[in-house]
N, C-alpha and C. Protein backbone atom coordinates (compact mmCIF):
# COMPACT_ATOMS: atom_id res chain seq x y z
N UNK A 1 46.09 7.49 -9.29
CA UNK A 1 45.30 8.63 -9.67
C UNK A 1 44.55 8.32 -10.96
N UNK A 2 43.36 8.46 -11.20
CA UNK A 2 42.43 8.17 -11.97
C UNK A 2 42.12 9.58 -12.74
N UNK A 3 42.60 9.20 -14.33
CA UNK A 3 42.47 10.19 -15.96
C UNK A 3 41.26 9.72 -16.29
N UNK A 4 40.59 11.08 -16.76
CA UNK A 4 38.96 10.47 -17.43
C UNK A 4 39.22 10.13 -18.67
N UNK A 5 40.54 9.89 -19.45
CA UNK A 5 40.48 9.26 -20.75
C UNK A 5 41.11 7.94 -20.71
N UNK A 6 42.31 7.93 -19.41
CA UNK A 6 42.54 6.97 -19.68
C UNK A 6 42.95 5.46 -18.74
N UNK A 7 42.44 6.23 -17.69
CA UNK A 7 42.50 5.37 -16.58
C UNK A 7 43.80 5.73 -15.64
N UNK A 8 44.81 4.51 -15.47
CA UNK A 8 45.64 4.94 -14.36
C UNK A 8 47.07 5.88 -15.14
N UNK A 9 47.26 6.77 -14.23
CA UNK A 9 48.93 7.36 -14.20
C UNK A 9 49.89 6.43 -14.24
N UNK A 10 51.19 6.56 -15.03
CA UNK A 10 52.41 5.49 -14.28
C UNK A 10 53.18 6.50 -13.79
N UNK A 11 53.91 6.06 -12.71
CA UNK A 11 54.96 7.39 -11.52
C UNK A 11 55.54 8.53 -12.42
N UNK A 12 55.28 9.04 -13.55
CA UNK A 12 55.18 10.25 -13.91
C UNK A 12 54.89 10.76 -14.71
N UNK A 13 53.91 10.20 -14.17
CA UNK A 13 52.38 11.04 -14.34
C UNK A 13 51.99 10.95 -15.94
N UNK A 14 52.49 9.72 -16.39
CA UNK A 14 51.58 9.94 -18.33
C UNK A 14 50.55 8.74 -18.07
N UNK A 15 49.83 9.19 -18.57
CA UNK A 15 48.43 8.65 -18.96
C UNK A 15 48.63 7.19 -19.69
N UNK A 16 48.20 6.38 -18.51
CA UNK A 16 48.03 4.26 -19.19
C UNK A 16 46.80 4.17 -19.52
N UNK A 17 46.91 3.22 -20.50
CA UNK A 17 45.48 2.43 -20.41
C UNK A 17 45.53 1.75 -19.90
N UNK A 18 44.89 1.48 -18.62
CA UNK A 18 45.18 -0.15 -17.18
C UNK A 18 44.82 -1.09 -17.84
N UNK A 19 43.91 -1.15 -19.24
CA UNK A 19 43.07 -2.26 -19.68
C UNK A 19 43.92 -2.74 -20.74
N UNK A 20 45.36 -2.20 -21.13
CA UNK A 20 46.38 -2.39 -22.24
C UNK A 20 47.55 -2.89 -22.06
N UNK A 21 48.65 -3.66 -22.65
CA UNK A 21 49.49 -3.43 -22.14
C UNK A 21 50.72 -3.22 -23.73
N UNK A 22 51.85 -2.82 -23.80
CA UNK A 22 52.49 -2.59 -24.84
C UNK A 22 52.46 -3.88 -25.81
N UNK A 23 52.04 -4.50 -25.05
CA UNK A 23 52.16 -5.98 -26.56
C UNK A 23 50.69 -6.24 -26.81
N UNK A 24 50.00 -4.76 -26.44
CA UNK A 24 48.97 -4.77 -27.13
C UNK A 24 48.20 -4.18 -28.56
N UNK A 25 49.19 -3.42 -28.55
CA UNK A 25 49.21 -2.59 -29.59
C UNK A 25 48.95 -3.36 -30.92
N UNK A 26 47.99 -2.55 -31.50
CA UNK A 26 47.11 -3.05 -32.80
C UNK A 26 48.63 -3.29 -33.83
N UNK A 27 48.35 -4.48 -35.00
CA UNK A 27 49.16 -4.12 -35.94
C UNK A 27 49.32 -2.75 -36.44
N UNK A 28 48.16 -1.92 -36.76
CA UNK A 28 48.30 -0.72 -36.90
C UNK A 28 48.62 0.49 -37.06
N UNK A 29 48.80 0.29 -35.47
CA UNK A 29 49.62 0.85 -34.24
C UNK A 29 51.28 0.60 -34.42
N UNK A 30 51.54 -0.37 -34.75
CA UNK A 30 52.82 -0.81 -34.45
C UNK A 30 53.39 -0.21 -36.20
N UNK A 31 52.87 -0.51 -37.11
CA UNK A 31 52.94 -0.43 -37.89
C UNK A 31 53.21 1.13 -38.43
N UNK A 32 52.56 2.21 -37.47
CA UNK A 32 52.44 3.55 -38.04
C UNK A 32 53.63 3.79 -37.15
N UNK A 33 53.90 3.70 -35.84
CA UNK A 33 55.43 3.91 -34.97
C UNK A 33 55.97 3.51 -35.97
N UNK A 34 56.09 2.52 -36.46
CA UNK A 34 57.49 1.95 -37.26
C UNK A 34 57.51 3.00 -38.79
N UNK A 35 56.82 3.14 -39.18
CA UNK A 35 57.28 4.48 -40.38
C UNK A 35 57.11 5.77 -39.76
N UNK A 36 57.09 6.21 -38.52
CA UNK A 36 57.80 7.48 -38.01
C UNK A 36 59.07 6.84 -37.76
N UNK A 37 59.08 6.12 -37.00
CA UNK A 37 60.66 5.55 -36.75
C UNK A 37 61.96 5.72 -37.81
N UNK A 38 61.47 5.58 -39.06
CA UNK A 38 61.88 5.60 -40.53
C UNK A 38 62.06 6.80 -40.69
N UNK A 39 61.53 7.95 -40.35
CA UNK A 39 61.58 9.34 -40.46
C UNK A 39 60.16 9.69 -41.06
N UNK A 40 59.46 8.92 -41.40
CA UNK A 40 58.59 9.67 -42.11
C UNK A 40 57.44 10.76 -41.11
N UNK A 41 56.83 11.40 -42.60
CA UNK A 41 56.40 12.43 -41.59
C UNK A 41 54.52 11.93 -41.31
N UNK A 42 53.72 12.80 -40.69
CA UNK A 42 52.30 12.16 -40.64
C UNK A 42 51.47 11.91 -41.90
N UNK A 43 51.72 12.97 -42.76
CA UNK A 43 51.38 12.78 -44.01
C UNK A 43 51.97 12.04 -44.97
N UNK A 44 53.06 11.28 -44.73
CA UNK A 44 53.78 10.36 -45.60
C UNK A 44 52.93 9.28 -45.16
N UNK A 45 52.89 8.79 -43.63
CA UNK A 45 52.44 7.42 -42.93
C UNK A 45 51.23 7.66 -43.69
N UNK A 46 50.46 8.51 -43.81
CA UNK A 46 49.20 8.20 -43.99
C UNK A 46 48.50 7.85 -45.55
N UNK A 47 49.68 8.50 -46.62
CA UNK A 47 49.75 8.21 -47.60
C UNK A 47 49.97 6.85 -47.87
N UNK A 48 51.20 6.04 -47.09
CA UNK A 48 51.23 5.11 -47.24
C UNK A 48 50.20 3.78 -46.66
N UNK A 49 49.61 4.44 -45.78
CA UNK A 49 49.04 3.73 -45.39
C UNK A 49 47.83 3.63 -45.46
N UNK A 50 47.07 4.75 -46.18
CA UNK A 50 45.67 4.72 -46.87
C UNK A 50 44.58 5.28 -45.57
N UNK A 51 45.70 6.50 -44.95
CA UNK A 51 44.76 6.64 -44.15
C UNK A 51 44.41 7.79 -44.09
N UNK A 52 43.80 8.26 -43.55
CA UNK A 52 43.87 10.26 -43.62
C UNK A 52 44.81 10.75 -42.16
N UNK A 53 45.52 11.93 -42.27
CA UNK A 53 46.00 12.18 -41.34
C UNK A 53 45.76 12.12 -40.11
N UNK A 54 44.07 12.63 -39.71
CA UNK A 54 44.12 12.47 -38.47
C UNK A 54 43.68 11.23 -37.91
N UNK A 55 43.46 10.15 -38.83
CA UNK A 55 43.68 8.64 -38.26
C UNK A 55 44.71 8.21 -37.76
N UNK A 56 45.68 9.12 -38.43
CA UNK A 56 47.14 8.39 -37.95
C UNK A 56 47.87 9.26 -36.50
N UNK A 57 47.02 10.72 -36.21
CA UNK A 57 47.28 11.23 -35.39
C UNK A 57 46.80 10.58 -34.27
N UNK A 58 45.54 10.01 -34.54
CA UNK A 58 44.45 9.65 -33.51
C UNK A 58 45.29 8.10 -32.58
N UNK A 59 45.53 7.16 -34.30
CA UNK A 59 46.35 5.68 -33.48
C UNK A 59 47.55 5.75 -32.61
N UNK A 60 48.21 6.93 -33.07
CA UNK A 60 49.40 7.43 -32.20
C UNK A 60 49.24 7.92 -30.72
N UNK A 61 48.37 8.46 -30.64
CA UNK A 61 47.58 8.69 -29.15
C UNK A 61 47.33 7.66 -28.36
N UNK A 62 46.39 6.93 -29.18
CA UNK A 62 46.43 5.36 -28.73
C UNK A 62 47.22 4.89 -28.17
N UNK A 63 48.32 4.75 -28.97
CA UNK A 63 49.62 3.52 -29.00
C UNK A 63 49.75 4.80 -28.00
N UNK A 64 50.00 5.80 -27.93
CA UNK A 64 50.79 6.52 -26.42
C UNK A 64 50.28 6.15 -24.81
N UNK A 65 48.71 6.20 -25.06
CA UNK A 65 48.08 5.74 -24.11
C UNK A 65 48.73 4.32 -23.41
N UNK A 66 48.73 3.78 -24.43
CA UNK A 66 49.37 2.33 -24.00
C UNK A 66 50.90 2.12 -23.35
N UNK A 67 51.15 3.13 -23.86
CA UNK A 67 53.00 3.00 -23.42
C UNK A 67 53.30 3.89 -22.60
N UNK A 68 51.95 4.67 -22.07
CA UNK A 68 52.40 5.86 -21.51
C UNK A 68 53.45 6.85 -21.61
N UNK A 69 53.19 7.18 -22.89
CA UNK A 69 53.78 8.15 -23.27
C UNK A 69 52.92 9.59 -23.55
N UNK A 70 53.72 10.79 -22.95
CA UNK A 70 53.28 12.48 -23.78
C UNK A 70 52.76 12.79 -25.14
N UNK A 71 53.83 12.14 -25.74
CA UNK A 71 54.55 12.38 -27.27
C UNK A 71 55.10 11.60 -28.26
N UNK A 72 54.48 12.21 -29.21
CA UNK A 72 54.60 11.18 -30.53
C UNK A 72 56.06 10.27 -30.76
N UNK A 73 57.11 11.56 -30.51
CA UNK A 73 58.43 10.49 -30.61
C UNK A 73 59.02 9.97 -29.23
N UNK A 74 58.01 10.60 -28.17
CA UNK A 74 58.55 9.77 -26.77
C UNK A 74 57.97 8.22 -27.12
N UNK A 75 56.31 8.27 -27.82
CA UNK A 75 56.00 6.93 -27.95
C UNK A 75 56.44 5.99 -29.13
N UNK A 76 57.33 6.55 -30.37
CA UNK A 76 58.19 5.88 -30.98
C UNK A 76 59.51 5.57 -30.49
N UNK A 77 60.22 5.91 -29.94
CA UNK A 77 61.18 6.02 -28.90
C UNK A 77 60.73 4.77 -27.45
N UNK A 78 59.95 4.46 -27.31
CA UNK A 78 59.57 3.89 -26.46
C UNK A 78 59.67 2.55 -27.36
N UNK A 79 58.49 2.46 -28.48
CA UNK A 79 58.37 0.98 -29.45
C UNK A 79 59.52 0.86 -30.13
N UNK A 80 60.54 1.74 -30.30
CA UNK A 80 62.01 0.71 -30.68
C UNK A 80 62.54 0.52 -29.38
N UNK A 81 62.62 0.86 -28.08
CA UNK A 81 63.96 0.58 -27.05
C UNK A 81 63.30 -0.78 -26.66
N UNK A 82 61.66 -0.95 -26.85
CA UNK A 82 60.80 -2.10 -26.37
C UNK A 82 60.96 -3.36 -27.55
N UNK A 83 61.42 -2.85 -28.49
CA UNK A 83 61.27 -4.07 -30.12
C UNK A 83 59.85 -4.11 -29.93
N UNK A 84 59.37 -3.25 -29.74
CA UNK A 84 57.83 -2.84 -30.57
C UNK A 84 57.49 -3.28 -31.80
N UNK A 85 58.37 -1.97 -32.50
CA UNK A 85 58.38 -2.09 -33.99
C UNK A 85 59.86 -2.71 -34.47
């Protein structure tokens, strides 16, 4: 089944990027999972990381796209069970 953002479904039903795969993920990317992972919150990551919040909302989408994930801590949850981050 074909998403106009993000290409194919995986069997339930979250949104892949077909053109990605999890060991694709930008340093970034990997980098902002791994200080939620830590607990921090969006505005901590972004402090630390010199970014504005909704950059860091936006790469998280990303990195979800890629792992097919819903949700922010389904897709951190995903990059530690994977050694993502």
């Amino acid at each position: 089944m074909r998403d106009h953002i993000s290409g194919m479904q995986d069997p339930r039903g979250h949104r892949r990027d077909r053109n990605r795969s999890a060991q694709d993920l930008s340093d970034e990317e990997r980098a902002i999972l791994a200080l939620l992972a830590d607990g921090l919150t969006f505005g901590q990551v972004a402090s630390r990381a010199g970014l504005s919040e909704r950059t860091v909302r936006r790469r998280i989408e990303n990195a979800g796209r890629v792992l097919g994930t819903r949700t922010t801590i389904e897709a951190v949850a995903v990059a530690v069970r994977c050694s993502l981050v």
